[in-house]
C-alpha atoms as a PDB file:
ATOM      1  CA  UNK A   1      50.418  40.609  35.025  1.00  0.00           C
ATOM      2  CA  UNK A   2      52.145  43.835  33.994  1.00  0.00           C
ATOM      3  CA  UNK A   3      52.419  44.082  37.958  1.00  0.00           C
ATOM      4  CA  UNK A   4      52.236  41.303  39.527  1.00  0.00           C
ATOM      5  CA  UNK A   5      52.753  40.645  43.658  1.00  0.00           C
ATOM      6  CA  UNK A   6      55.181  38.030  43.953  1.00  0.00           C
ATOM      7  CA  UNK A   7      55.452  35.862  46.900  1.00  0.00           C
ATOM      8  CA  UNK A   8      58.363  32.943  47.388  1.00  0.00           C
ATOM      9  CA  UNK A   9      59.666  33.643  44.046  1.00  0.00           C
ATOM     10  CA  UNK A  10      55.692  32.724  42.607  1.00  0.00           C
ATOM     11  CA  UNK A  11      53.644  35.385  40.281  1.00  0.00           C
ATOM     12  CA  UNK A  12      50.305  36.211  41.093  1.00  0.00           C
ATOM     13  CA  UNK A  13      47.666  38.800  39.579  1.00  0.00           C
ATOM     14  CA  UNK A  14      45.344  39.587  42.214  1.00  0.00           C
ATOM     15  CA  UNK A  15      46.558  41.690  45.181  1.00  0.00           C
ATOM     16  CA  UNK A  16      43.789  40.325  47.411  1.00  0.00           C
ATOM     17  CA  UNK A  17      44.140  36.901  49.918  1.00  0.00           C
ATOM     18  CA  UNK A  18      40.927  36.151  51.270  1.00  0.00           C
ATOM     19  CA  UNK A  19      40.349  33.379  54.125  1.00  0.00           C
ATOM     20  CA  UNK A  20      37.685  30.911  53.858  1.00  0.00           C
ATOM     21  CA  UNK A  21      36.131  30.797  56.994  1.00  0.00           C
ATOM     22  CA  UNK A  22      32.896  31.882  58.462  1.00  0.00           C
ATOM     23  CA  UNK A  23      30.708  30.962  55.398  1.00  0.00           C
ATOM     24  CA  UNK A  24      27.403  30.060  55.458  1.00  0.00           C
ATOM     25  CA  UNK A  25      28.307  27.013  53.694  1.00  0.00           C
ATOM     26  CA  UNK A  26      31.075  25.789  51.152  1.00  0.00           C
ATOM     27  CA  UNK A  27      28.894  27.048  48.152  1.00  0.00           C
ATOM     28  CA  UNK A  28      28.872  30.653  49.634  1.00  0.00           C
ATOM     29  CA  UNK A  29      32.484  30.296  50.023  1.00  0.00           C
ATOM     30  CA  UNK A  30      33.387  29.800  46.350  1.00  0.00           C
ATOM     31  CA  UNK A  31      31.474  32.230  45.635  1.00  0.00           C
ATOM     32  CA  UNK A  32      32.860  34.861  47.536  1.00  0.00           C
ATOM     33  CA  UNK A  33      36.484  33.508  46.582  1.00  0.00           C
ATOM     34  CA  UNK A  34      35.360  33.484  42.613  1.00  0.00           C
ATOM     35  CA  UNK A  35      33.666  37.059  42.944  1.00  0.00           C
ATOM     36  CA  UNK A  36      37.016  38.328  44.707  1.00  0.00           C
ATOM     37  CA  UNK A  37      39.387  37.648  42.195  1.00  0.00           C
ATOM     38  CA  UNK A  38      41.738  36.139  44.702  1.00  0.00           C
ATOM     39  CA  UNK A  39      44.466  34.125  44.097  1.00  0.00           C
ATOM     40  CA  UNK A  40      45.746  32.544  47.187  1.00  0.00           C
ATOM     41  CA  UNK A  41      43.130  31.445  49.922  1.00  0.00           C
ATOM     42  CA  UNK A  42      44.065  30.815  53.727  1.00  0.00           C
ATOM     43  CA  UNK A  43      42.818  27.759  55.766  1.00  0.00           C
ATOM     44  CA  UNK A  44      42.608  27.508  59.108  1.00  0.00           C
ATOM     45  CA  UNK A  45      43.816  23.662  59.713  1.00  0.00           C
ATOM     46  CA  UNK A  46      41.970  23.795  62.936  1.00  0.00           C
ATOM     47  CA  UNK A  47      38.577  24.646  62.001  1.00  0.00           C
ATOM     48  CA  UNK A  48      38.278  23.322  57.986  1.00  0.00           C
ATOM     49  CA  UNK A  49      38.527  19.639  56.700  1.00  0.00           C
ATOM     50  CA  UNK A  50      40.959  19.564  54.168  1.00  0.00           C
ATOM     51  CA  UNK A  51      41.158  16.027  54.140  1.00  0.00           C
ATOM     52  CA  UNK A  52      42.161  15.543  57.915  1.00  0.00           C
ATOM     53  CA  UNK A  53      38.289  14.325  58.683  1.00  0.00           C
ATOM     54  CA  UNK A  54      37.605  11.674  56.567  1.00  0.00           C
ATOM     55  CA  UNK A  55      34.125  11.291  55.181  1.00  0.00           C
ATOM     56  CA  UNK A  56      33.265  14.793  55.674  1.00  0.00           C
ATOM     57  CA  UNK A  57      32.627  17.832  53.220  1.00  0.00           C
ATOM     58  CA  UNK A  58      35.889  19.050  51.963  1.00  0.00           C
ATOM     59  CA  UNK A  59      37.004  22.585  50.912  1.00  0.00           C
ATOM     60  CA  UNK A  60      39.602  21.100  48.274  1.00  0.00           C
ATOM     61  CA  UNK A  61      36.103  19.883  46.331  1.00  0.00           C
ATOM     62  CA  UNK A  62      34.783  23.486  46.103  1.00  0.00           C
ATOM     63  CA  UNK A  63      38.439  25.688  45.521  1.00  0.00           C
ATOM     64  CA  UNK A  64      40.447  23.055  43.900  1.00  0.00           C
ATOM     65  CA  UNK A  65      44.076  23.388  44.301  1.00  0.00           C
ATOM     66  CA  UNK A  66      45.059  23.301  40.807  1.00  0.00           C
ATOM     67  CA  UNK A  67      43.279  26.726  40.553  1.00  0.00           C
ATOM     68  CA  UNK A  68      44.182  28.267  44.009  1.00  0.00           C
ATOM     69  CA  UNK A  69      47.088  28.640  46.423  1.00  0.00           C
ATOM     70  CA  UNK A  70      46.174  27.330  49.652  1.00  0.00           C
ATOM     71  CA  UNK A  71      47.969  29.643  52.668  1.00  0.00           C
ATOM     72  CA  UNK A  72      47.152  27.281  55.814  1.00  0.00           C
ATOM     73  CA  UNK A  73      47.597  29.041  58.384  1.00  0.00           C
ATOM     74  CA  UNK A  74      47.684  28.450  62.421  1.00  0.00           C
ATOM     75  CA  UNK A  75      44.351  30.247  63.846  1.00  0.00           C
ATOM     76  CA  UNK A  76      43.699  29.551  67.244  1.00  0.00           C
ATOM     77  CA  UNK A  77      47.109  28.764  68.069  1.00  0.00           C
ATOM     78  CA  UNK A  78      48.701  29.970  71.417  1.00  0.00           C
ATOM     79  CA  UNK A  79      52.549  28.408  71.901  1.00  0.00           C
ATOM     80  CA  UNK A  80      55.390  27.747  68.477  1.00  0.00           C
ATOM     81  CA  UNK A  81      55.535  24.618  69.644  1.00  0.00           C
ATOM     82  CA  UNK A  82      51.326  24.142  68.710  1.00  0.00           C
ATOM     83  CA  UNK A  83      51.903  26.572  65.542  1.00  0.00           C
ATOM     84  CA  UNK A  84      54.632  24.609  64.139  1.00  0.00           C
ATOM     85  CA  UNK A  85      52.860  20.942  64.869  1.00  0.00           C
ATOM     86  CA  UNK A  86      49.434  22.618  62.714  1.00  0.00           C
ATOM     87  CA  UNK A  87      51.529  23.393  59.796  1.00  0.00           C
ATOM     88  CA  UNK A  88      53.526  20.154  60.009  1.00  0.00           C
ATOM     89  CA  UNK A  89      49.940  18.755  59.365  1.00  0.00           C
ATOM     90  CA  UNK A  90      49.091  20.766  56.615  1.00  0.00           C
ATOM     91  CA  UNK A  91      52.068  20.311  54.738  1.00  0.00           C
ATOM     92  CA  UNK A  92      51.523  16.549  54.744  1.00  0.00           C
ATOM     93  CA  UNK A  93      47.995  16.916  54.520  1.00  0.00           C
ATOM     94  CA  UNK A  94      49.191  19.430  51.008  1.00  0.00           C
ATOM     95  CA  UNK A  95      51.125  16.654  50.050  1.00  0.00           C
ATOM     96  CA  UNK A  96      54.455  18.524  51.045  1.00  0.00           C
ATOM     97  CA  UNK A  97      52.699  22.407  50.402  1.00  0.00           C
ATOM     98  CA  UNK A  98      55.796  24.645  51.843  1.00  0.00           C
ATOM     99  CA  UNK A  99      53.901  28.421  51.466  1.00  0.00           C
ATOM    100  CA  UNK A 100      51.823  28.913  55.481  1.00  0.00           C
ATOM    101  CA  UNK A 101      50.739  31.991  57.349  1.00  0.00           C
ATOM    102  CA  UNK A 102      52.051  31.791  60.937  1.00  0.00           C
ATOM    103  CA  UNK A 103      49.921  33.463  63.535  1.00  0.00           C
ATOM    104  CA  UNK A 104      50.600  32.621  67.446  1.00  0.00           C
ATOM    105  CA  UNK A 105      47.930  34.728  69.686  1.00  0.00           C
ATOM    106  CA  UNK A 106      48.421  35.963  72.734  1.00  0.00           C
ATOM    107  CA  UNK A 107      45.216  36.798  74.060  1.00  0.00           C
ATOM    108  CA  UNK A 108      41.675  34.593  73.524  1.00  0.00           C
ATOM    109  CA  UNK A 109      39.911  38.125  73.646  1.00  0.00           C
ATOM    110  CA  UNK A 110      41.928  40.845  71.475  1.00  0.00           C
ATOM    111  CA  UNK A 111      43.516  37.956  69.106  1.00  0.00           C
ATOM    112  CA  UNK A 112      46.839  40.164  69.136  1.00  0.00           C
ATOM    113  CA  UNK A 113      50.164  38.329  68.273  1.00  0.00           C
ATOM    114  CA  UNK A 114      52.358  36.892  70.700  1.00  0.00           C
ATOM    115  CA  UNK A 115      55.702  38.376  69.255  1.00  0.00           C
ATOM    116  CA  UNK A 116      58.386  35.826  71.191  1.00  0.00           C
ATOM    117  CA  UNK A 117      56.992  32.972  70.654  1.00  0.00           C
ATOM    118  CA  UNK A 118      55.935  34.264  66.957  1.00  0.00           C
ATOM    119  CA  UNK A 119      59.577  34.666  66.090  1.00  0.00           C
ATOM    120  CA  UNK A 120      60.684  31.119  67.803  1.00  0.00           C
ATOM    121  CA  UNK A 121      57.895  29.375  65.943  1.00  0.00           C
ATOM    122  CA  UNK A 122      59.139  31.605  62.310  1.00  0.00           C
ATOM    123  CA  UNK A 123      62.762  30.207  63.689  1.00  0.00           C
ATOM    124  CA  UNK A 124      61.250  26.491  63.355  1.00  0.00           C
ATOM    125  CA  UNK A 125      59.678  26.858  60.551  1.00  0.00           C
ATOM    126  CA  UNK A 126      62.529  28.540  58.126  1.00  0.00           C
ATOM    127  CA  UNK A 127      64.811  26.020  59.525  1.00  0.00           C
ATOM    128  CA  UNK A 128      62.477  23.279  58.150  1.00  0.00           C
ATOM    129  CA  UNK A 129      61.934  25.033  54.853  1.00  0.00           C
ATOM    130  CA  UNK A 130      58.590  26.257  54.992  1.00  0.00           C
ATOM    131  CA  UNK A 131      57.987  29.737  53.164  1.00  0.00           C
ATOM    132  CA  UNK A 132      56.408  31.702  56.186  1.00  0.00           C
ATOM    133  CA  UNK A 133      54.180  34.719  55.757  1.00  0.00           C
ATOM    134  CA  UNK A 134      53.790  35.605  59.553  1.00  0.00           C
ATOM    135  CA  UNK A 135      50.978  37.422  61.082  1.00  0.00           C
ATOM    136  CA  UNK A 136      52.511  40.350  63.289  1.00  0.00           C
ATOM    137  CA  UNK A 137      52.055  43.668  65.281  1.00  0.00           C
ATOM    138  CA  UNK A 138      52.658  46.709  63.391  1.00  0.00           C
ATOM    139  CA  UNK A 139      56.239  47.407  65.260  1.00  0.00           C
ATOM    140  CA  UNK A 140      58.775  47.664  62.658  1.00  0.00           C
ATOM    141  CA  UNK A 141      61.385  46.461  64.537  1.00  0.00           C
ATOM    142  CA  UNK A 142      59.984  42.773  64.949  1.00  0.00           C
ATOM    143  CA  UNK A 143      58.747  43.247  61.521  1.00  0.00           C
ATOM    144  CA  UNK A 144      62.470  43.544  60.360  1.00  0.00           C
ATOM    145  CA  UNK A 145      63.644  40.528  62.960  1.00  0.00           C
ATOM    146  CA  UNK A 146      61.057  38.363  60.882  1.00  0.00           C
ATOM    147  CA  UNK A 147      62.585  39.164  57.922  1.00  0.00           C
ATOM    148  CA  UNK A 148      65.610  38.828  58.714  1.00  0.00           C
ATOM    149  CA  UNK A 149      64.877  35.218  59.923  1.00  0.00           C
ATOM    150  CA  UNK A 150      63.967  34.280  56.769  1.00  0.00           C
ATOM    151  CA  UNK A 151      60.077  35.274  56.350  1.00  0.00           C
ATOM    152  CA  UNK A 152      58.863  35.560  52.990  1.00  0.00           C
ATOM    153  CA  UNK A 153      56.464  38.302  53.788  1.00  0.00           C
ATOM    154  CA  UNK A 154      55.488  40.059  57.139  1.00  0.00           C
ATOM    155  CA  UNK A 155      51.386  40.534  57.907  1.00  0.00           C
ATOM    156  CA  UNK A 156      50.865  43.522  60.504  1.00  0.00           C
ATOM    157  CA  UNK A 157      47.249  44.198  61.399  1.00  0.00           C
ATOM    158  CA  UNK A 158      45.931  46.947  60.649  1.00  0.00           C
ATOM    159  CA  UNK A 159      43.211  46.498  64.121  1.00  0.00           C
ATOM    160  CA  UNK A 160      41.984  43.884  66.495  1.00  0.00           C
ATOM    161  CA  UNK A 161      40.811  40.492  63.995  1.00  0.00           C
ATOM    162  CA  UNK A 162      37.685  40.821  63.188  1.00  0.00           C
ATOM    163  CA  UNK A 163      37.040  44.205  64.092  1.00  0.00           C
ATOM    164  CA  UNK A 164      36.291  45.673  61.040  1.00  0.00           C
ATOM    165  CA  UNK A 165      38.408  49.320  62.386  1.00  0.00           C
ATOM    166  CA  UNK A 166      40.358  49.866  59.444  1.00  0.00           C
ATOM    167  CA  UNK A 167      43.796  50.941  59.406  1.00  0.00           C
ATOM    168  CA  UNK A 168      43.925  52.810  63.355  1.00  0.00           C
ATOM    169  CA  UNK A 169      48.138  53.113  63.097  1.00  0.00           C
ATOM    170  CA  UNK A 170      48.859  54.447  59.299  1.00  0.00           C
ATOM    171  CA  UNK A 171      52.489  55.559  60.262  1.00  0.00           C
ATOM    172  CA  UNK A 172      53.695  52.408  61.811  1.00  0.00           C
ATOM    173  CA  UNK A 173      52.319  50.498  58.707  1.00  0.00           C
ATOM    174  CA  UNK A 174      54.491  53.261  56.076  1.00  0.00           C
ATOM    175  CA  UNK A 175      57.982  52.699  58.230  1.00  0.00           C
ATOM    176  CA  UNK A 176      57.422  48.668  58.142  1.00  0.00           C
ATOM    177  CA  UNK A 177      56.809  49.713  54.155  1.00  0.00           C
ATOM    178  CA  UNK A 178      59.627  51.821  53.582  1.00  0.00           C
ATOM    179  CA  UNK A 179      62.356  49.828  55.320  1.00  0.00           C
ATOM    180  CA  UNK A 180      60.837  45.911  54.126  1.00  0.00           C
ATOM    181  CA  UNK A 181      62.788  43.774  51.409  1.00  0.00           C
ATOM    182  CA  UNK A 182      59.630  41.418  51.541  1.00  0.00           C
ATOM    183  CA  UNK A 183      56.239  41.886  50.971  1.00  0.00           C
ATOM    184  CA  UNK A 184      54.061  43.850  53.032  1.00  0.00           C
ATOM    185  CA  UNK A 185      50.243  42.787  53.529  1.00  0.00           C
ATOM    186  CA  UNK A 186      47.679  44.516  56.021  1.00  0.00           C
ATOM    187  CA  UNK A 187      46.081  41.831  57.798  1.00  0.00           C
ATOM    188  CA  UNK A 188      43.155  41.786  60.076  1.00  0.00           C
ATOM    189  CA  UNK A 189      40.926  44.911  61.178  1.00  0.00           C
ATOM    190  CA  UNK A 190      39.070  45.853  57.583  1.00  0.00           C
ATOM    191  CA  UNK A 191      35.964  46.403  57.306  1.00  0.00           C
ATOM    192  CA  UNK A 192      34.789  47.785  54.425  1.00  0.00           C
ATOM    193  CA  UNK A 193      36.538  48.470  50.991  1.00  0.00           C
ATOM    194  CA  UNK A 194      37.816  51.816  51.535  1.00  0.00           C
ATOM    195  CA  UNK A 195      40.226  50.383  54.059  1.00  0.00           C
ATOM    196  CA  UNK A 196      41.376  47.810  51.521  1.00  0.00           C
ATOM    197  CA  UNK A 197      42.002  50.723  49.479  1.00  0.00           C
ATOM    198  CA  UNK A 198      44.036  52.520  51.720  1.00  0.00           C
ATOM    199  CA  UNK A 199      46.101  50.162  52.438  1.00  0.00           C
ATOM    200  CA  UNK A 200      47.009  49.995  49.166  1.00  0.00           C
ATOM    201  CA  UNK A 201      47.854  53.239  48.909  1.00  0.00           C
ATOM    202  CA  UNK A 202      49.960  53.551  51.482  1.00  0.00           C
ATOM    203  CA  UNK A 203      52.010  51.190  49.918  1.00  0.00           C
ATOM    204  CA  UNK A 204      51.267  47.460  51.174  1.00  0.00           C
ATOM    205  CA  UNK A 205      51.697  44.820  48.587  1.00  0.00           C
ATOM    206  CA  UNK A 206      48.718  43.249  49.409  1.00  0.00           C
ATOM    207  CA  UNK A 207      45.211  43.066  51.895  1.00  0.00           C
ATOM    208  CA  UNK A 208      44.630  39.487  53.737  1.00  0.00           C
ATOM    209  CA  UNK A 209      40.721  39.201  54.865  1.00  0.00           C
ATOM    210  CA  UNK A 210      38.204  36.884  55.998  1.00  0.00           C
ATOM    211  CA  UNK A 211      35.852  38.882  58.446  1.00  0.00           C
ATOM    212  CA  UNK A 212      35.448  41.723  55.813  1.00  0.00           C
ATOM    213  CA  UNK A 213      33.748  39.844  53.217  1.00  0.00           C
ATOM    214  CA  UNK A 214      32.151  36.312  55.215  1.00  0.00           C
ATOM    215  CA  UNK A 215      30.010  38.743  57.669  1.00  0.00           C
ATOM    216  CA  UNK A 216      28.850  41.332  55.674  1.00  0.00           C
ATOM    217  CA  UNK A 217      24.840  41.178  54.526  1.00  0.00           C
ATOM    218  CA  UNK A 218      25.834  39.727  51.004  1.00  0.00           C
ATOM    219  CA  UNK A 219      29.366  38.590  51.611  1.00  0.00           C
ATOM    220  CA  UNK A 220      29.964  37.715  47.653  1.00  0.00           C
ATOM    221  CA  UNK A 221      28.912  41.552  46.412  1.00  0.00           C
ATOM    222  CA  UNK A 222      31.722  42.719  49.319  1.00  0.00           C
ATOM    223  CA  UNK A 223      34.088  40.319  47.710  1.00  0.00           C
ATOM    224  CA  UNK A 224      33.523  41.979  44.506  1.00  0.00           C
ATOM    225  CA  UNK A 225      33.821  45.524  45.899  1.00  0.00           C
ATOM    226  CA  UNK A 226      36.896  44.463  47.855  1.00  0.00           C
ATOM    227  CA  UNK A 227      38.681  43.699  44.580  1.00  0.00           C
ATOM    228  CA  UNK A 228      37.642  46.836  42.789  1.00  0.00           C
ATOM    229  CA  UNK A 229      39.155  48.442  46.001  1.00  0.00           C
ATOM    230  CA  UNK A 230      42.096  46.330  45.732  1.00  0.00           C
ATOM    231  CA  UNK A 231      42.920  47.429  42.347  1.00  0.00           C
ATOM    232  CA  UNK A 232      41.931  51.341  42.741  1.00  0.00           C
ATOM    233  CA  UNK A 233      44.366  51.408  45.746  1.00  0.00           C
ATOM    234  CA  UNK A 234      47.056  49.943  44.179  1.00  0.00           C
ATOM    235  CA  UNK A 235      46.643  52.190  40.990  1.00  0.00           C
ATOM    236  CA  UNK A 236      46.402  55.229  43.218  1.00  0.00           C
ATOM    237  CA  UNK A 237      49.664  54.166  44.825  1.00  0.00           C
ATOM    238  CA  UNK A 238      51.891  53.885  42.010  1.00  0.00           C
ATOM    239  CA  UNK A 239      49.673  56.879  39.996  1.00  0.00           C
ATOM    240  CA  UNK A 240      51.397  59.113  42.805  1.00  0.00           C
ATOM    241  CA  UNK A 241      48.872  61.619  44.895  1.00  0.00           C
ATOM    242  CA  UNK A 242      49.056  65.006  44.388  1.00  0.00           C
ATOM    243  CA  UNK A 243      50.171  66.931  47.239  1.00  0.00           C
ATOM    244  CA  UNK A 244      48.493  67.889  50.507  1.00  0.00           C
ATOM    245  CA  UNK A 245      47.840  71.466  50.697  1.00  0.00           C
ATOM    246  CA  UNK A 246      46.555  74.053  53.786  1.00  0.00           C
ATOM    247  CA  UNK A 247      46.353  76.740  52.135  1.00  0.00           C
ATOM    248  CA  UNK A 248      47.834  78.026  48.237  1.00  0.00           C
ATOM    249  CA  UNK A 249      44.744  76.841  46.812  1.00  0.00           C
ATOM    250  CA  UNK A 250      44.841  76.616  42.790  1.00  0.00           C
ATOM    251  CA  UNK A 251      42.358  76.760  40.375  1.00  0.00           C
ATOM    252  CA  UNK A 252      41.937  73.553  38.417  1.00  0.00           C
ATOM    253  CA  UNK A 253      41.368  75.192  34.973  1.00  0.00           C
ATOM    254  CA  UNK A 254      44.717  77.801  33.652  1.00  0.00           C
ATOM    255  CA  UNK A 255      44.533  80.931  34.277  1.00  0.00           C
ATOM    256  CA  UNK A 256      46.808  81.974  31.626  1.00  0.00           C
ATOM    257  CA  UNK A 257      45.672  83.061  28.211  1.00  0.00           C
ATOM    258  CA  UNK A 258      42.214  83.812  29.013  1.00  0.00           C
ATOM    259  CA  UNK A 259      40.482  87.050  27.173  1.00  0.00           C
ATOM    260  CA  UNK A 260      39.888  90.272  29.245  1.00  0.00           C
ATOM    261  CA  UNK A 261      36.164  91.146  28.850  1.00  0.00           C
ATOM    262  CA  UNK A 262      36.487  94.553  26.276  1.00  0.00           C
ATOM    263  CA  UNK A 263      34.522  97.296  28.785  1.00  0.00           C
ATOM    264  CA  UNK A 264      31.293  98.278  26.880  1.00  0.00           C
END
């Protein structure tokens, strides 16, 4: 915990959120979570029992939430008005859980966020004292109106959900970086762990996935290599690259000192 992301005024040691969706079953999904290392775990209220379908296999037996965070969030969601209803759910289903990940879609086919109604379900949401980390486009302008609603952390994507594209607009993530007061996590659009990894070095606080891990060929081995990636990024980041160079190049042993070769 010598750094630690913090989120709503709460510690946490692992840089990685991982969704739990798109398992083969609820055993491959705590295995995944366990091999990633993650700390908080999103729920799509829509698509997993968490208690709302009685009788049924629940996630809260396999990830307990005395160990994780649950981050319920609002997939599949297409007005504020049906965002804000699915996390007035889960917060009484989470027996009064305030922490959510907003997400209103705008399209059924590219999955990218509908900004207006986005901010007038965020609006809603403050208002009722919910701690919102909000699913976004990577425009650091409406990045900067969430925050300044009240958003505990903004969540641009990096590509299309479920893409696997990595990062495709680096620049627009570093300005929402340099100018936030709140965290900063990539969300949707890795694929593999070097994209979790740069991500991290460009400065995010934090990588959100689902697709990443759940549909590779042995989704708990990705987990594990998405946490390694996690942490190599993040070290990278504050370890400070060296500079980019054209041309000047230098060698990487000193040239000073060395003997001159006595002529024979």
């Amino acid at each position: 915990m010598n750094d630690p992301l913090i989120i709503a005024g709460k510690t946490y040691a692992s840089r990685l959120l991982v969704g739990t969706g798109k398992y083969r079953d609820f055993d491959e999904t705590r295995a995944a979570v366990e091999a990633s290392g993650a700390e908080i775990v999103t729920v799509a209220i829509r698509r997993t029992n968490i208690g709302q379908h009685a009788g049924e296999p629940s996630l809260l037996d396999y990830l307990p939430p005395s160990r994780y965070t649950y981050l319920p969030n609002t997939a599949g969601c297409y007005t504020a008005e049906d965002a804000v209803r699915t996390l007035r759910l889960a917060r009484e289903l989470l027996d009064g859980h305030a922490l959510v990940k907003l997400e209103v879609l705008g399209d059924p086919q590219n999955l990218f966020p509908n900004m207006p109604e986005t901010l007038k379900a965020a609006e809603t949401l403050v208002r009722e004292g919910f701690e919102v980390m909000v699913y976004c486009s990577d425009d650091p302008i409406q990045a900067r109106m969430l925050e300044d609603i009240g958003c505990v952390a903004v969540m641009p994507l990096a590509s299309i959900i479920g893409s696997g594209m990595g990062i495709l607009n680096p620049w627009n993530l570093r300005l929402i970086i340099d100018k936030a007061r709140v965290p900063v996590l990539v969300d949707a659009g890795v694929g593999t762990a070097s994209d979790a990894a740069i991500a991290m070095e460009l400065g995010c606080d934090a990588v959100l996935m689902n697709s990443a891990i759940s549909h590779a060929r042995n989704p708990v081995l990705m987990a594990s290599a998405m946490k390694k990636a996690v942490q190599a990024g993040r070290e990278a980041h504050l370890a400070g690259r060296m500079p980019r160079k054209l041309y000047m190049a230098e060698p990487s042993s000193p040239t000073e000192g060395l003997l001159t070769a006595l002529a024979a």
